[in-house]
C-alpha atoms as a PDB file:
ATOM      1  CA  UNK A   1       0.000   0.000   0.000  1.00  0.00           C
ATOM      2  CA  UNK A   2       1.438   3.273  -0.992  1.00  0.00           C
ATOM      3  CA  UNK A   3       0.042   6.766  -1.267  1.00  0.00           C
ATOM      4  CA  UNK A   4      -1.738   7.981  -3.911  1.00  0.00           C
ATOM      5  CA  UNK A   5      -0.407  10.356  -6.302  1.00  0.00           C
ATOM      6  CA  UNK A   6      -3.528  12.669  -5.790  1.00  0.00           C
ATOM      7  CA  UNK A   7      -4.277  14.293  -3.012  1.00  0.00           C
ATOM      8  CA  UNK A   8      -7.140  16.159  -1.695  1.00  0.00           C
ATOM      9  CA  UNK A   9      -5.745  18.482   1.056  1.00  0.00           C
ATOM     10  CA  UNK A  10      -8.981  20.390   1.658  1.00  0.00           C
ATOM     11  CA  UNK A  11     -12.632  20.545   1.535  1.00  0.00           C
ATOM     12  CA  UNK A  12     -15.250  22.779   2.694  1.00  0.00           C
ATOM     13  CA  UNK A  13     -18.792  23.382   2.499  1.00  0.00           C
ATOM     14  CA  UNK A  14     -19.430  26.904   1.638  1.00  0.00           C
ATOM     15  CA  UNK A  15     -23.301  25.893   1.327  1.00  0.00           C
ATOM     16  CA  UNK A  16     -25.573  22.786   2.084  1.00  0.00           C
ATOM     17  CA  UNK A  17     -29.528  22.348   2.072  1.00  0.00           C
ATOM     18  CA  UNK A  18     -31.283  19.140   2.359  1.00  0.00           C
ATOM     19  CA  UNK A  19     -34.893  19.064   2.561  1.00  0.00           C
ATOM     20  CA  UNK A  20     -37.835  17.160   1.755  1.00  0.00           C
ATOM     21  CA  UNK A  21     -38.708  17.020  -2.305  1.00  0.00           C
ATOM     22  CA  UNK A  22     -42.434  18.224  -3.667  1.00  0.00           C
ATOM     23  CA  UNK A  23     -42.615  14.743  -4.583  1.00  0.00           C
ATOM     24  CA  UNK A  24     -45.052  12.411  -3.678  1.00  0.00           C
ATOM     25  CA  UNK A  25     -42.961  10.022  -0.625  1.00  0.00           C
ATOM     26  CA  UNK A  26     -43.178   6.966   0.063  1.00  0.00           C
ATOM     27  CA  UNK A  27     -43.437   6.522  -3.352  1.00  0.00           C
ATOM     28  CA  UNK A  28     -46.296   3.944  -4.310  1.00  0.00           C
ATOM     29  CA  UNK A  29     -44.227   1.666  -7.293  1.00  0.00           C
ATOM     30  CA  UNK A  30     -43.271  -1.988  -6.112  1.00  0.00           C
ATOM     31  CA  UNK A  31     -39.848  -1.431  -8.491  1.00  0.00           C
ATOM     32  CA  UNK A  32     -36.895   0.317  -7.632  1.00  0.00           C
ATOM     33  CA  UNK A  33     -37.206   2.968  -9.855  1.00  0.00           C
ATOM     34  CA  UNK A  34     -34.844   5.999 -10.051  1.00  0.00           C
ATOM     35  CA  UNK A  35     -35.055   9.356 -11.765  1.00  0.00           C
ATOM     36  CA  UNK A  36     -34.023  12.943 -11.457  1.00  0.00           C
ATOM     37  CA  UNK A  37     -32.695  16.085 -12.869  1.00  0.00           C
ATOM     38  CA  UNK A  38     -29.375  17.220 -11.246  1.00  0.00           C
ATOM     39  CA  UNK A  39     -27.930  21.153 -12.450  1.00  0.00           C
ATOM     40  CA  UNK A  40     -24.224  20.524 -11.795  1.00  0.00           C
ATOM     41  CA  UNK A  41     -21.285  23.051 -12.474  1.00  0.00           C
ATOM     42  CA  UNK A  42     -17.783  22.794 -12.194  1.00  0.00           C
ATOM     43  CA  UNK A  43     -14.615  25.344 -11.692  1.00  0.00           C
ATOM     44  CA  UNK A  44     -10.985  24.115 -11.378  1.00  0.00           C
ATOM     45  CA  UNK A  45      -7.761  26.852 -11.157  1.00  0.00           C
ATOM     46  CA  UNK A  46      -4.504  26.069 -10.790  1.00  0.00           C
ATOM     47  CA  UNK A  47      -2.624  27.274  -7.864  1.00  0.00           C
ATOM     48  CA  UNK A  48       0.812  26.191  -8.257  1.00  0.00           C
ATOM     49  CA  UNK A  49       2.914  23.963 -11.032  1.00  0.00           C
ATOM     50  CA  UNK A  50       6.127  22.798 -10.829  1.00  0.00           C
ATOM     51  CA  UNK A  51       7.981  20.122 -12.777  1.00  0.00           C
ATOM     52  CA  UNK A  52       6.373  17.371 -10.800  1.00  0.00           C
ATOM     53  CA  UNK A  53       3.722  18.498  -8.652  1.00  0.00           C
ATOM     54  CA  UNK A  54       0.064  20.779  -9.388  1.00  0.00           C
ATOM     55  CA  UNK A  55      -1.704  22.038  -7.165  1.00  0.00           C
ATOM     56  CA  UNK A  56      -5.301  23.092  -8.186  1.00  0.00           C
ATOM     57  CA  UNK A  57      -8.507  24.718  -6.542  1.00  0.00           C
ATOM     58  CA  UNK A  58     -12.015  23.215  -7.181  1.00  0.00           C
ATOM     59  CA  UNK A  59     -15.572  24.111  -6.977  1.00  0.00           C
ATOM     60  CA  UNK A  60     -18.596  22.370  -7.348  1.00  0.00           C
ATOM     61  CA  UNK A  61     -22.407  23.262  -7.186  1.00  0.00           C
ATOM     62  CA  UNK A  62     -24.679  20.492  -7.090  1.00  0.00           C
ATOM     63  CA  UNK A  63     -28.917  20.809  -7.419  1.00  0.00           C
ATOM     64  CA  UNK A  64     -31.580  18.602  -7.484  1.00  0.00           C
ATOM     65  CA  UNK A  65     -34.606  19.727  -9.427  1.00  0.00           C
ATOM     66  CA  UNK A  66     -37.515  18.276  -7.824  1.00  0.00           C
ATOM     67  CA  UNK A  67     -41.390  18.598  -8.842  1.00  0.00           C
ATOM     68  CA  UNK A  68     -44.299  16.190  -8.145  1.00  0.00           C
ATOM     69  CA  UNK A  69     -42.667  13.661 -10.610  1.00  0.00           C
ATOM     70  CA  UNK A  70     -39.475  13.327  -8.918  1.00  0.00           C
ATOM     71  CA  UNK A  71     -38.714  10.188  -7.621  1.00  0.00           C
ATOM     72  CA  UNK A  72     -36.354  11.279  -4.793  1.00  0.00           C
ATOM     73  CA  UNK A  73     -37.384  12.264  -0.957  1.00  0.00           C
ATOM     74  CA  UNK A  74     -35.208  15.531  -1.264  1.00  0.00           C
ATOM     75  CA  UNK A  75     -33.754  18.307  -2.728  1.00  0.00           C
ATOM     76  CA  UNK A  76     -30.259  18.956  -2.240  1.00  0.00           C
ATOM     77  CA  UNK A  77     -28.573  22.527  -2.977  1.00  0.00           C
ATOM     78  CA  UNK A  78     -24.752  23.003  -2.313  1.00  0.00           C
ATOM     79  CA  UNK A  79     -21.986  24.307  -3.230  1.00  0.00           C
ATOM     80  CA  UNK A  80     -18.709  22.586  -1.975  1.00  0.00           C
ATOM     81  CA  UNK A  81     -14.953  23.791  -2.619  1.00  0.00           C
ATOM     82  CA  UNK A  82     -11.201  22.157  -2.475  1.00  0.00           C
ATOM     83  CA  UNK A  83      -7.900  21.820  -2.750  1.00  0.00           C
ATOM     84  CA  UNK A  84      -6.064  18.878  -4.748  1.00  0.00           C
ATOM     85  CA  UNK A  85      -2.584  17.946  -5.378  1.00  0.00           C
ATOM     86  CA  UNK A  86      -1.343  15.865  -8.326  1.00  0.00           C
ATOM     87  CA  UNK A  87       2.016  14.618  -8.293  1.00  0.00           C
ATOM     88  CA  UNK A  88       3.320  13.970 -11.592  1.00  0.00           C
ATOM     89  CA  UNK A  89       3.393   9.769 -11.995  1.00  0.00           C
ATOM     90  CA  UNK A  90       4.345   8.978 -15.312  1.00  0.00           C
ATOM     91  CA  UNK A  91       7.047  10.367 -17.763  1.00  0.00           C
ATOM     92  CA  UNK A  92       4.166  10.769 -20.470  1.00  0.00           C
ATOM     93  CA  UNK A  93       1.964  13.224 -18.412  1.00  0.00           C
ATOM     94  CA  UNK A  94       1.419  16.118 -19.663  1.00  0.00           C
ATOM     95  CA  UNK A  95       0.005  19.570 -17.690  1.00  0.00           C
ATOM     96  CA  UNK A  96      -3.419  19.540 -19.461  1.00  0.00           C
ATOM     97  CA  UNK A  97      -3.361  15.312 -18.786  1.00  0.00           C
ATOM     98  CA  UNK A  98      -2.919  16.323 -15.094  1.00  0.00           C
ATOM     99  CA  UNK A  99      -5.573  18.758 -15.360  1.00  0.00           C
ATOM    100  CA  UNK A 100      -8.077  16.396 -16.383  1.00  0.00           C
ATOM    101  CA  UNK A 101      -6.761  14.020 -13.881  1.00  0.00           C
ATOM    102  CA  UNK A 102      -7.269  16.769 -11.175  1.00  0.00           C
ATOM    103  CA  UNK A 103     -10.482  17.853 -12.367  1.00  0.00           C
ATOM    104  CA  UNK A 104     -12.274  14.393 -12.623  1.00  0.00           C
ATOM    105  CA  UNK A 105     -10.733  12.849  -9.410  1.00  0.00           C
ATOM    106  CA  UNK A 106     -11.304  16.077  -7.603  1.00  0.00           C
ATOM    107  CA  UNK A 107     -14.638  16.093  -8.558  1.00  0.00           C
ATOM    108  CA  UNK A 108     -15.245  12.700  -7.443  1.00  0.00           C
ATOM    109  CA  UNK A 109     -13.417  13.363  -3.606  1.00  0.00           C
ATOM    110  CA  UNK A 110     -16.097  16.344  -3.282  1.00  0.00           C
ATOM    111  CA  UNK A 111     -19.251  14.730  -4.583  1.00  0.00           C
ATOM    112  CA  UNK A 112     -17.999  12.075  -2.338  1.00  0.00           C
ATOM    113  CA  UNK A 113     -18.006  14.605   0.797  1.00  0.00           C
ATOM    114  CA  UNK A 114     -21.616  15.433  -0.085  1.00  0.00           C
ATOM    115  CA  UNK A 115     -23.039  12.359  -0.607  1.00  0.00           C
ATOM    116  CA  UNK A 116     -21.802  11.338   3.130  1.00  0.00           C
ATOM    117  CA  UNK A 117     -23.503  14.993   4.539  1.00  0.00           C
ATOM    118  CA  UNK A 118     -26.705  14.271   2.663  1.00  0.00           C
ATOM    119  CA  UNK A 119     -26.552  11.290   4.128  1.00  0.00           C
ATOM    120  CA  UNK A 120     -25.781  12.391   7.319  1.00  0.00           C
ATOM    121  CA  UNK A 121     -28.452  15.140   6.766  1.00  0.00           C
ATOM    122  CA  UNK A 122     -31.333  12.947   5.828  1.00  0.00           C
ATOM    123  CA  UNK A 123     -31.211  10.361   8.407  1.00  0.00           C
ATOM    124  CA  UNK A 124     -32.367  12.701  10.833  1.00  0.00           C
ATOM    125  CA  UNK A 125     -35.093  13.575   8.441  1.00  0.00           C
ATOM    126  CA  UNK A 126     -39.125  11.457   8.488  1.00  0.00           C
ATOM    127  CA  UNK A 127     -38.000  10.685   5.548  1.00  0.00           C
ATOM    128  CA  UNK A 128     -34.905   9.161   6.228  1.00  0.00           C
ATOM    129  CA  UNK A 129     -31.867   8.395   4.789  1.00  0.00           C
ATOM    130  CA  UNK A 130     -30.989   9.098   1.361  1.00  0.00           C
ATOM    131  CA  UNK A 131     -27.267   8.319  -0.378  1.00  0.00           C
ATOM    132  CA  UNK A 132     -27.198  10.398  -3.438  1.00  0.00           C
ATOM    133  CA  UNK A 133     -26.370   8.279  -6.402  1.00  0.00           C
ATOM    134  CA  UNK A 134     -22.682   7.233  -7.200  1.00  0.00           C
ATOM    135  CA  UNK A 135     -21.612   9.663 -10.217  1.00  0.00           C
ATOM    136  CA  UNK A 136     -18.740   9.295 -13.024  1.00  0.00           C
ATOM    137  CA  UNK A 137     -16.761  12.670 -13.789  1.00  0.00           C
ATOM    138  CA  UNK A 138     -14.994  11.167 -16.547  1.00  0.00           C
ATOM    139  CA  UNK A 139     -16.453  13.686 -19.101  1.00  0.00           C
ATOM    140  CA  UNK A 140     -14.997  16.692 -17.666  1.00  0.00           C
ATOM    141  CA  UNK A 141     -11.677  14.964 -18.115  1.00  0.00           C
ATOM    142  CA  UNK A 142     -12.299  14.762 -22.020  1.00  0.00           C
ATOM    143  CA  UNK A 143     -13.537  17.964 -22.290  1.00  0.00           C
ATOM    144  CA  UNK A 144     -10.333  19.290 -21.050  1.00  0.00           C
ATOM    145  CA  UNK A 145      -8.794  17.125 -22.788  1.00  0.00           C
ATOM    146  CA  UNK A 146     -10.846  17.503 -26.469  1.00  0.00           C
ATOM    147  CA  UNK A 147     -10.363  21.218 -26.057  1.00  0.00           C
ATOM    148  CA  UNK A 148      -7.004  21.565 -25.045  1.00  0.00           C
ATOM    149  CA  UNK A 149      -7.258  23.873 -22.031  1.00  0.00           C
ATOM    150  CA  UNK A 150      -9.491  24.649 -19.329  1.00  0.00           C
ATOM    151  CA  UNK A 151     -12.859  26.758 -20.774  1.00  0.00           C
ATOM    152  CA  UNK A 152     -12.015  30.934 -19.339  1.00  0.00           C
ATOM    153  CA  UNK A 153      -8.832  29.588 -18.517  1.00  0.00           C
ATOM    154  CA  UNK A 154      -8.141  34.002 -18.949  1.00  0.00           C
ATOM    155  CA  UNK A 155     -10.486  34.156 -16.034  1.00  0.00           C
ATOM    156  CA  UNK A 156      -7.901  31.918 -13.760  1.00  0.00           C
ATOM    157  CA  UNK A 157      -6.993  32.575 -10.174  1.00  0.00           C
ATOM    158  CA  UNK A 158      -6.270  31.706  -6.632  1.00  0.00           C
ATOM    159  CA  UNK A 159      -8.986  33.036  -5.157  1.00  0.00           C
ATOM    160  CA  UNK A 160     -11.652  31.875  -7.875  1.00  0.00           C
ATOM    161  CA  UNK A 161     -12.025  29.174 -10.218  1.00  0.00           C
ATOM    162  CA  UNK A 162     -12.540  29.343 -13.906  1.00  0.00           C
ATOM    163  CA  UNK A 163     -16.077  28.086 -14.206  1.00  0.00           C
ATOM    164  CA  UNK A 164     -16.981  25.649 -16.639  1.00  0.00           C
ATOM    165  CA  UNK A 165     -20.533  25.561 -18.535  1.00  0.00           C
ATOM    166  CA  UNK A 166     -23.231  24.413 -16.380  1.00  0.00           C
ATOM    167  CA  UNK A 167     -24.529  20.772 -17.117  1.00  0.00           C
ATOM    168  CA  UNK A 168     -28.078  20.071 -16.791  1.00  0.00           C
ATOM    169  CA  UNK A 169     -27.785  15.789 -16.527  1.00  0.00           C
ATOM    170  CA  UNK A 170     -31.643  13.982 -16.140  1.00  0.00           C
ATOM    171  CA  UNK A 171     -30.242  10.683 -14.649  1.00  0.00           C
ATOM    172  CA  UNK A 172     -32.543   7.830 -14.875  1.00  0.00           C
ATOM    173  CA  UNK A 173     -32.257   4.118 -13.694  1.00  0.00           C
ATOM    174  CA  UNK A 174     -34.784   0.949 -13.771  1.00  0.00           C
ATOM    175  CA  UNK A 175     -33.601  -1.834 -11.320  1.00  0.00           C
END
């Protein structure tokens, strides 16, 4: 067992709601049905790069849409931030490859933060626990990637991140 390459180093909560959807719950289906509209943005800056080691700021914003159709108990609305380190692990990487690497891993450390405080959240809630659904990330990574650099990457700083186009994702699942 060894250390991973990437590191998150920090992550805060600048804003978290949790509370019961407009939808109609318990639902009355005998399947395990799933859907639900999530509004998700992105912003990544980088914060330091040296030969072998990046250092990169991250923001996400994460929001339920819920209506009477919804199949999900609540709404979540929040807005989480951090701070990842990559440490360069193959000859071959290049910055925008560690980027991407950042970006979608990053991503995946904070949306793994808020699934534990909805979580958290919701089981003191009548309705009771919810666990958000496991996400993939992996298409940030190829935007960066496709497009070469990060989207406003003029608008890059410390103190905020570029922000990427918000993506509007209905996710739907039959079990």
């Amino acid at each position: 067992m060894q250390l991973s390459p990437i590191q998150l180093l920090e992550a805060n909560f600048e804003h978290i709601s949790v509370a019961p959807s407009k939808s109609d719950w318990p639902k009355k289906t005998q399947k395990a049905e799933f859907s639900m509209e999530i509004n998700f943005e992105f912003g990544i800056a980088v914060i330091r790069e040296d030969n072998d080691e990046f250092e990169y700021l991250l923001q996400i914003k994460y929001k339920t849409v819920a209506d009477k159709r919804s199949s999900h108990p609540y709404s979540v609305d929040a807005e989480l931030s951090g701070r990842v380190r990559v440490t360069r692990f193959a000859e071959t990487q290049t910055p925008l490859n560690i980027t991407a690497t950042a970006a979608v891993t990053g991503c995946s450390m904070l949306y793994g933060s808020l699934r534990e405080m909805v979580a958290l959240i919701s089981g003191r809630c009548a309705r009771g626990a919810w666990l958000l659904p496991t996400m993939t990330f992996a298409e940030i990574g190829r935007d960066i990637e496709r497009d070469g650099k990060i989207e406003a990457a003029a608008a890059l700083s410390e103190s905020k991140p570029a922000r990427a186009r918000p993506k509007a994702k209905k996710i739907a699942s039959k079990q």
